[in-house]
Protein backbone atom coordinates (compact mmCIF):
# COMPACT_ATOMS: atom_id res chain seq x y z
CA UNK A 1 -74.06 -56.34 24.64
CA UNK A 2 -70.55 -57.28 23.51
CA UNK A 3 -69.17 -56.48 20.30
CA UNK A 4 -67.35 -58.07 17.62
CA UNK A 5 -64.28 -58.45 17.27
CA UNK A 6 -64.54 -56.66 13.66
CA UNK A 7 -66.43 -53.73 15.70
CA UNK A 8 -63.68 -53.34 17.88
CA UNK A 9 -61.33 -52.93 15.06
CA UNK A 10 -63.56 -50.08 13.51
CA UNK A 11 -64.23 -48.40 16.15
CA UNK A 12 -61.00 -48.31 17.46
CA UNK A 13 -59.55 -46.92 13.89
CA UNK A 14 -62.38 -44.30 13.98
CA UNK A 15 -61.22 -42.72 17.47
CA UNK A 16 -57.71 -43.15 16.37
CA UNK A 17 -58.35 -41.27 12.78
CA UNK A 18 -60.13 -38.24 15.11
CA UNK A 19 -57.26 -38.15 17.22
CA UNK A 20 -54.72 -35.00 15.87
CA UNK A 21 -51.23 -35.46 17.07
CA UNK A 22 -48.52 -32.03 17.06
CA UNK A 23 -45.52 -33.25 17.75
CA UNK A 24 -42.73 -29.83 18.19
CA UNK A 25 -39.42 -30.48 18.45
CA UNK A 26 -37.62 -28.83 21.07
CA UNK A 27 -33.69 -28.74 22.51
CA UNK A 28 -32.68 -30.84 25.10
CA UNK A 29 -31.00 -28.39 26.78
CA UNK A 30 -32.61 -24.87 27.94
CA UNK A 31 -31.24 -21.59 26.15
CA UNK A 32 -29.50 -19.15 28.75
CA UNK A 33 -31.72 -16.92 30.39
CA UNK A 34 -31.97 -13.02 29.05
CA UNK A 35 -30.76 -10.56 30.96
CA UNK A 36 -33.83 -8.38 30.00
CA UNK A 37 -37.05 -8.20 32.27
CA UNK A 38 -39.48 -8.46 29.66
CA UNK A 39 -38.19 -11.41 28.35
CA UNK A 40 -40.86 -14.21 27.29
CA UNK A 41 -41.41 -17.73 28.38
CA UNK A 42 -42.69 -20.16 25.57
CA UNK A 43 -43.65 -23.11 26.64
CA UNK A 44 -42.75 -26.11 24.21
CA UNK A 45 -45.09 -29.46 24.50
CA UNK A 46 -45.57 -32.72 23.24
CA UNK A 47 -49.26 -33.16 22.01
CA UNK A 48 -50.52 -36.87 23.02
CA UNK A 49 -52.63 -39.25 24.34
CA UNK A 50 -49.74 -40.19 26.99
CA UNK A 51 -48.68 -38.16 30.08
CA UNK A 52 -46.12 -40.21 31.80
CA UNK A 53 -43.16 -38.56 33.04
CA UNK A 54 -40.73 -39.45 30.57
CA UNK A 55 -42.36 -37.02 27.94
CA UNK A 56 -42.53 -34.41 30.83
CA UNK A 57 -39.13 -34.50 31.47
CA UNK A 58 -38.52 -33.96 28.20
CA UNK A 59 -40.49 -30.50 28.41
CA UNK A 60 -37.93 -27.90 27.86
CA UNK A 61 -38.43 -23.66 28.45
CA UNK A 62 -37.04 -21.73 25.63
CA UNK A 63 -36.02 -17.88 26.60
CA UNK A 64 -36.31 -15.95 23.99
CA UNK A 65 -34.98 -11.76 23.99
CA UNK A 66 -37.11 -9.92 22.46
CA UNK A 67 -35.87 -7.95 19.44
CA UNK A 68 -34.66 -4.50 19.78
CA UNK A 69 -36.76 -1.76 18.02
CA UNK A 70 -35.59 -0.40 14.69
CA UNK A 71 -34.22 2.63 14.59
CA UNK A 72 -35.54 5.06 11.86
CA UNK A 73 -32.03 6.39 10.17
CA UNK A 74 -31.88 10.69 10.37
CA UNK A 75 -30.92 12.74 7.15
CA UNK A 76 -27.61 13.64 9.18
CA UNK A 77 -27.15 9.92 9.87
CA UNK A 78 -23.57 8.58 9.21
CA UNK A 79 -25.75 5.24 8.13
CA UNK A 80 -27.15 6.97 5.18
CA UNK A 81 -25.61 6.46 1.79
CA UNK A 82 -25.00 9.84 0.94
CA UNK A 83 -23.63 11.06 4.02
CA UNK A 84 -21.32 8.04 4.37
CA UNK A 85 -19.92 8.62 0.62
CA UNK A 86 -19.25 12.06 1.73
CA UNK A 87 -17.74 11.71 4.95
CA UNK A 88 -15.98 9.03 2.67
CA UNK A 89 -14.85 10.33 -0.60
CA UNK A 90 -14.67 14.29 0.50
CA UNK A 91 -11.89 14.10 3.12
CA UNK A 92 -8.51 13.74 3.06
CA UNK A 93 -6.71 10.49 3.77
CA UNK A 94 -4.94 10.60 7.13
CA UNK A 95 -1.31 9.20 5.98
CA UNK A 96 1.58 9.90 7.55
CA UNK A 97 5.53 9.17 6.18
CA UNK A 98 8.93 10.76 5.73
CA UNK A 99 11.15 10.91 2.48
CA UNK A 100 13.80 12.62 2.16
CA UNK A 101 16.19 13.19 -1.36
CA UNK A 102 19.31 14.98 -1.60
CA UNK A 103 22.15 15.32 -4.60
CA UNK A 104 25.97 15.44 -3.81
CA UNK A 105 29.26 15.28 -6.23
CA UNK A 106 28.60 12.35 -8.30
CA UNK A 107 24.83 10.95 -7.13
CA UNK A 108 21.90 11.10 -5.13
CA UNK A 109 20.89 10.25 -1.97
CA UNK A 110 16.87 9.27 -1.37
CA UNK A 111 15.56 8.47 1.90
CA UNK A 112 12.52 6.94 4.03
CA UNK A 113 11.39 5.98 7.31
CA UNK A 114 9.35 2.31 7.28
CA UNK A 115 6.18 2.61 9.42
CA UNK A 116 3.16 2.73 7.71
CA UNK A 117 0.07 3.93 10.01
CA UNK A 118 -3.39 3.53 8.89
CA UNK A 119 -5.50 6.41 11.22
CA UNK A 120 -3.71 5.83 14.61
CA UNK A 121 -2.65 1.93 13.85
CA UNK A 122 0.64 1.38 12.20
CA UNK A 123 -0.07 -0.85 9.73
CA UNK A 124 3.84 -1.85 8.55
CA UNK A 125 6.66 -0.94 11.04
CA UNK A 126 9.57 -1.62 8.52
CA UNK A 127 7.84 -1.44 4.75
CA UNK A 128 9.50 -0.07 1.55
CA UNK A 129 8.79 3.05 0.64
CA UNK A 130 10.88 3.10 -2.47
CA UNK A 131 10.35 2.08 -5.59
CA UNK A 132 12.97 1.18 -8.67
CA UNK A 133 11.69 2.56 -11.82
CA UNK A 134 14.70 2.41 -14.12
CA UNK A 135 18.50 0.88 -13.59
CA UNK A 136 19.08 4.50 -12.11
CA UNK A 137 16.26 5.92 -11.48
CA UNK A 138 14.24 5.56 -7.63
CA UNK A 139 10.91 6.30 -6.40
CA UNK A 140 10.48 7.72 -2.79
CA UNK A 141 6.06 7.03 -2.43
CA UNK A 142 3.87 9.41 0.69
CA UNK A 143 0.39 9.57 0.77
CA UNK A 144 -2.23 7.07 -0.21
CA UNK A 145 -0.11 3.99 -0.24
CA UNK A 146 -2.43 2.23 -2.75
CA UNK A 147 -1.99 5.21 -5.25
CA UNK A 148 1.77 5.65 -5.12
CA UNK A 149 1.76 1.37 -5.45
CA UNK A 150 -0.43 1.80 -8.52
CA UNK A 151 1.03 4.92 -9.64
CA UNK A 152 4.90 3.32 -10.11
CA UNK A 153 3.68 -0.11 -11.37
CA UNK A 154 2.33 1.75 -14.49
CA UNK A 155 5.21 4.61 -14.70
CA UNK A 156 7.34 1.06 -14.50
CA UNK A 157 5.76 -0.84 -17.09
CA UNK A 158 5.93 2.84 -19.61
CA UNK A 159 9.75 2.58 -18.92
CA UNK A 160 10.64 -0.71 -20.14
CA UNK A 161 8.46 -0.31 -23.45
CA UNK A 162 9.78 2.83 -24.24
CA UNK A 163 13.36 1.42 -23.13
CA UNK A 164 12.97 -1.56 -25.63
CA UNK A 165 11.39 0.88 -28.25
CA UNK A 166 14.55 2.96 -27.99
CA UNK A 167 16.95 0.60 -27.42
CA UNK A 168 18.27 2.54 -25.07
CA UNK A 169 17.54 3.19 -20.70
CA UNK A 170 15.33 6.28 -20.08
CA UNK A 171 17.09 9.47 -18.22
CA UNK A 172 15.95 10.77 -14.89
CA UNK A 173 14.04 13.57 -16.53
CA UNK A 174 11.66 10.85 -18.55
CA UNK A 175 10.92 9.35 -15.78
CA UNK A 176 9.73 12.01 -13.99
CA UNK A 177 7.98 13.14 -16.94
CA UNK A 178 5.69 10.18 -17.12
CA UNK A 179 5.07 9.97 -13.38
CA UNK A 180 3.93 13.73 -13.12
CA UNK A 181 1.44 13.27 -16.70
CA UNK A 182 0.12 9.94 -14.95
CA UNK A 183 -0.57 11.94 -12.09
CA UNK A 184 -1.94 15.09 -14.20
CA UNK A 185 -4.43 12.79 -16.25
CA UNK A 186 -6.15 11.69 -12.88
CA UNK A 187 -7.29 14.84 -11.15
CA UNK A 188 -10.50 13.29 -11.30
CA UNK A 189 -9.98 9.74 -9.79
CA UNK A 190 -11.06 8.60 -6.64
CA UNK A 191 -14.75 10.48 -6.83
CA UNK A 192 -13.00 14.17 -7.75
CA UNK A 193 -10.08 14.24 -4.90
CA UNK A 194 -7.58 13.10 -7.11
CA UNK A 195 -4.80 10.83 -7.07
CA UNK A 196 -2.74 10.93 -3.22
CA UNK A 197 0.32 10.17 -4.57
CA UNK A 198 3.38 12.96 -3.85
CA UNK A 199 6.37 10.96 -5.04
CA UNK A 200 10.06 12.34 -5.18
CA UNK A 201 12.14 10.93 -7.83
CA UNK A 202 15.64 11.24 -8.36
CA UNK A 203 18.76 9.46 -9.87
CA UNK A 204 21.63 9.52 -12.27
CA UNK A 205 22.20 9.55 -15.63
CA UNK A 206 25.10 9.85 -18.32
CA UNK A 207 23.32 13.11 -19.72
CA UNK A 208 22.28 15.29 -16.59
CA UNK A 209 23.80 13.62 -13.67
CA UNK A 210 22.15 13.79 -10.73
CA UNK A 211 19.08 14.97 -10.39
CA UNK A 212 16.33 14.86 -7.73
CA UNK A 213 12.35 15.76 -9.29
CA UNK A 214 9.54 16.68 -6.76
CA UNK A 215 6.15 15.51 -8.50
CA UNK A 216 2.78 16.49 -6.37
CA UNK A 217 -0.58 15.33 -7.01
CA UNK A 218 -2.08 17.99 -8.60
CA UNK A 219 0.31 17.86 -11.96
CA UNK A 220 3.23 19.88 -10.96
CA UNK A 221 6.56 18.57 -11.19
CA UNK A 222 9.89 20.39 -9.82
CA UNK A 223 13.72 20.24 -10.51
CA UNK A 224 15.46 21.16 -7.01
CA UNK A 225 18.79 20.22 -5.10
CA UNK A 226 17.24 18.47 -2.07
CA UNK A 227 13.54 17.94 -1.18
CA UNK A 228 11.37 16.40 1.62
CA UNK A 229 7.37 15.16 1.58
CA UNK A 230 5.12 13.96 3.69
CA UNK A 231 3.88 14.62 7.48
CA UNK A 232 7.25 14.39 8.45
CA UNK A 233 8.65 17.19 6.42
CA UNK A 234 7.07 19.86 8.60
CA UNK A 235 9.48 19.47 11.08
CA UNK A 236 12.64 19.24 9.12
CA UNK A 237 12.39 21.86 6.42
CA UNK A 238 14.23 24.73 8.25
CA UNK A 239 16.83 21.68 9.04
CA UNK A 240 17.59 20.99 5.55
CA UNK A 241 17.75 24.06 4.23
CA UNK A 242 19.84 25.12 6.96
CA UNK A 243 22.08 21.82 6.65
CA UNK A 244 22.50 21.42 3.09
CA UNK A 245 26.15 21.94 0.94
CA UNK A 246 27.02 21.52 -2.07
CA UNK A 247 29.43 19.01 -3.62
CA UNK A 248 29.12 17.14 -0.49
CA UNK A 249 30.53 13.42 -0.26
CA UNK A 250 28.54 10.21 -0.15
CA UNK A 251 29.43 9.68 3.41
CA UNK A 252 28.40 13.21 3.96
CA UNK A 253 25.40 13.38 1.97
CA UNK A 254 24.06 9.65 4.11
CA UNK A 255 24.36 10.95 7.32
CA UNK A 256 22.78 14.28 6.22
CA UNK A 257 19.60 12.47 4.79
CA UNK A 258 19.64 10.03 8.03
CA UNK A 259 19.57 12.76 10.48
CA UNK A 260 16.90 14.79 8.66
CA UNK A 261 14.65 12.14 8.59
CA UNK A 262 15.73 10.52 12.48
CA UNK A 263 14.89 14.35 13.31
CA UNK A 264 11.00 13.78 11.66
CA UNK A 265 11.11 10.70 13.38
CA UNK A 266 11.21 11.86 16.96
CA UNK A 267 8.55 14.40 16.03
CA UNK A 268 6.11 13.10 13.72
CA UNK A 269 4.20 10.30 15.15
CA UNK A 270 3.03 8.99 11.88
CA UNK A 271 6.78 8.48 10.95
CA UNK A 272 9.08 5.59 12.77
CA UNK A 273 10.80 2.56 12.35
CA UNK A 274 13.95 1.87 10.42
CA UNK A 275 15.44 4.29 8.12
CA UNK A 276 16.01 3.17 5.05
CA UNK A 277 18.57 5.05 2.08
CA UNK A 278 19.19 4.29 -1.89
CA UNK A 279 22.20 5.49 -2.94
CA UNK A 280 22.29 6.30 -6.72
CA UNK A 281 25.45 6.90 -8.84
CA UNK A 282 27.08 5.63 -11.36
CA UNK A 283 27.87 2.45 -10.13
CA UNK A 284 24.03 1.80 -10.01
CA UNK A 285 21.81 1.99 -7.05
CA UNK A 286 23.11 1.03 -3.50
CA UNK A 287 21.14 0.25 -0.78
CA UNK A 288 20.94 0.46 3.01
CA UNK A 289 19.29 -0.23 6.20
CA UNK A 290 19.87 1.95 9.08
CA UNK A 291 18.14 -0.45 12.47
CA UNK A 292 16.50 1.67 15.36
CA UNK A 293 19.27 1.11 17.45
CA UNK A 294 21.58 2.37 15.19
CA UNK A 295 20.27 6.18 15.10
CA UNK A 296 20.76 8.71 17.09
CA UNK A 297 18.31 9.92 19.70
CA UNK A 298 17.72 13.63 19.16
CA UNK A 299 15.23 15.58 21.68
CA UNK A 300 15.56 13.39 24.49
CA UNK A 301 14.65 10.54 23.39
CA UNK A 302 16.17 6.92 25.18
CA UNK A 303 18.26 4.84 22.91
CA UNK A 304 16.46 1.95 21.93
CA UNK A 305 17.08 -1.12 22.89
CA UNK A 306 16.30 -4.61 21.59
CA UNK A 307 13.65 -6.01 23.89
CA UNK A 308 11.71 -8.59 22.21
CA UNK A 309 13.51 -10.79 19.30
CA UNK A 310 15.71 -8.66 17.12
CA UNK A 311 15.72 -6.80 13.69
CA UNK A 312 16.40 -8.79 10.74
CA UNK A 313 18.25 -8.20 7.54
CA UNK A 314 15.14 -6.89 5.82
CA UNK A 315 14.29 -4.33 8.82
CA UNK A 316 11.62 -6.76 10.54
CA UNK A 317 11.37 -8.10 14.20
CA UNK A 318 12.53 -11.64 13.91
CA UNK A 319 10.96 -13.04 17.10
């Protein structure tokens, strides 16, 4: 018996209402395949009423890696917090430099190589490792390079407030002074190890004259003739103390400081670069930059030789 037209309608609404569609959306383009053997297959499909071929082409495989198990960390873990923070915060930094300071008739002579390594990268092949405190007063910086940075910005700002207090520039001594109690104060910085800063400072003034001041990290702070720090400074004690005059000239006392610290150079690997000297007298402070090329190769080393741009003004590679 045929049925209405309104019958149809109804009817036709009630199997479409029963009807649940799940559409998932997938990528037209299949993911890569994993490497892995145990990979899974999922199967992505359209959920219809229609099968034709344009909605099969349309099916896509998705390979998906499975995850890799977590690892439960160990006590001895180096992912643990506590080990990390010691391994961290309980050994010493691995720095490596060479400064050098010497006095002669009428001023004083401070000296540093330019590479900065950081572990076994170098970091800064022709950086400045001194540091202008006062109008005669110079701050060779080894060890932590953030430290020593930190350390002379605040002995520098001290300076010119007591300067403008007193009306009057600070003497070599002062300086020093202030640098070795900044140092003192912080034994306890950086979680107990203390401050890495071992700074040499030296310079002139219309009091003392010259005058070079050894200041470690631990406080201590030492009036001597000539003086040497860092990991360079193994190798060239026995040369300075063996090389060293007094009243020598300013020529003199330059070529001195170069060689001793070429000589660290050639043995220390965590020293290199440029060589780089501040003259201080009283005239003011004078500075210079001694290129690769221009020192002398000591222990058989081959003269370098400008291979790729060359060295500019400032002691970098101008390409």
């Amino acid at each position: 018996m045929p049925c209405s037209r309104d019958g149809d309608a109804s009817s036709r609404a009630s199997r479409e209402n029963s009807i649940t569609f799940e559409t998932v959306t997938l990528p037209r383009a299949p993911l890569p395949l994993a490497k892995d053997s145990s990979a899974a297959m999922v199967f992505g499909r359209s959920f219809g009423r229609s099968s034709s071929s344009r909605h099969k082409k349309r099916e896509a495989q998705i390979w998906r890696k499975p995850s890799p198990p977590l690892r439960k960390l160990q006590a001895n873990s180096c992912f643990t917090s506590n080990h990390m923070s010691a391994a961290t915060f309980n050994e010493p930094p691995k720095t490596g430099t060479t400064i050098v300071a010497c006095v002669y008739d009428g001023g004083v002579v401070l000296g540093a190589d330019t590479r900065v390594s950081t572990g076994i990268y170098v970091s800064n092949r022709a950086s400045d490792k001194m540091t202008v405190l006062a109008d005669s007063t110079v701050m060779c910086r080894s060890g932590s390079a953030a430290d020593t940075e930190a350390v002379a910005k605040i002995v520098r700002y001290h300076v010119e407030q007591i300067g403008m207090e007193r009306d009057s520039p600070l003497d070599v001594k002062t300086v020093a002074r202030i640098s070795n109690q900044i140092n003192y104060q912080n034994k306890s910085a950086n979680h107990g190890a203390g401050l890495g800063a071992y700074m040499i400072i030296g310079g002139w003034d219309s009091n003392n004259g010259s005058q070079v001041f050894s200041c470690t990290a631990g406080g201590n702070m030492i009036a001597t003739k000539w003086t040497t720090d860092g990991s360079g400074s193994t190798y060239i004690w026995g040369f300075m103390d063996n090389g060293f005059k007094e009243n020598m000239t300013r020529e003199e006392c330059e070529e001195f400081v170069t060689a001793a610290i070429t000589l660290a150079m050639s043995t220390d690997s965590s020293s290199g670069g440029c060589v780089r000297l501040n003259t201080v007298n009283a005239d003011g402070i004078h500075r210079k930059l001694v290129k690769p090329d221009e020192l002398v190769p000591v222990y058989g080393e081959l003269a370098t030789t400008t291979r790729h741009g060359h060295v500019g003004s400032s002691g970098g590679m101008m390409l």
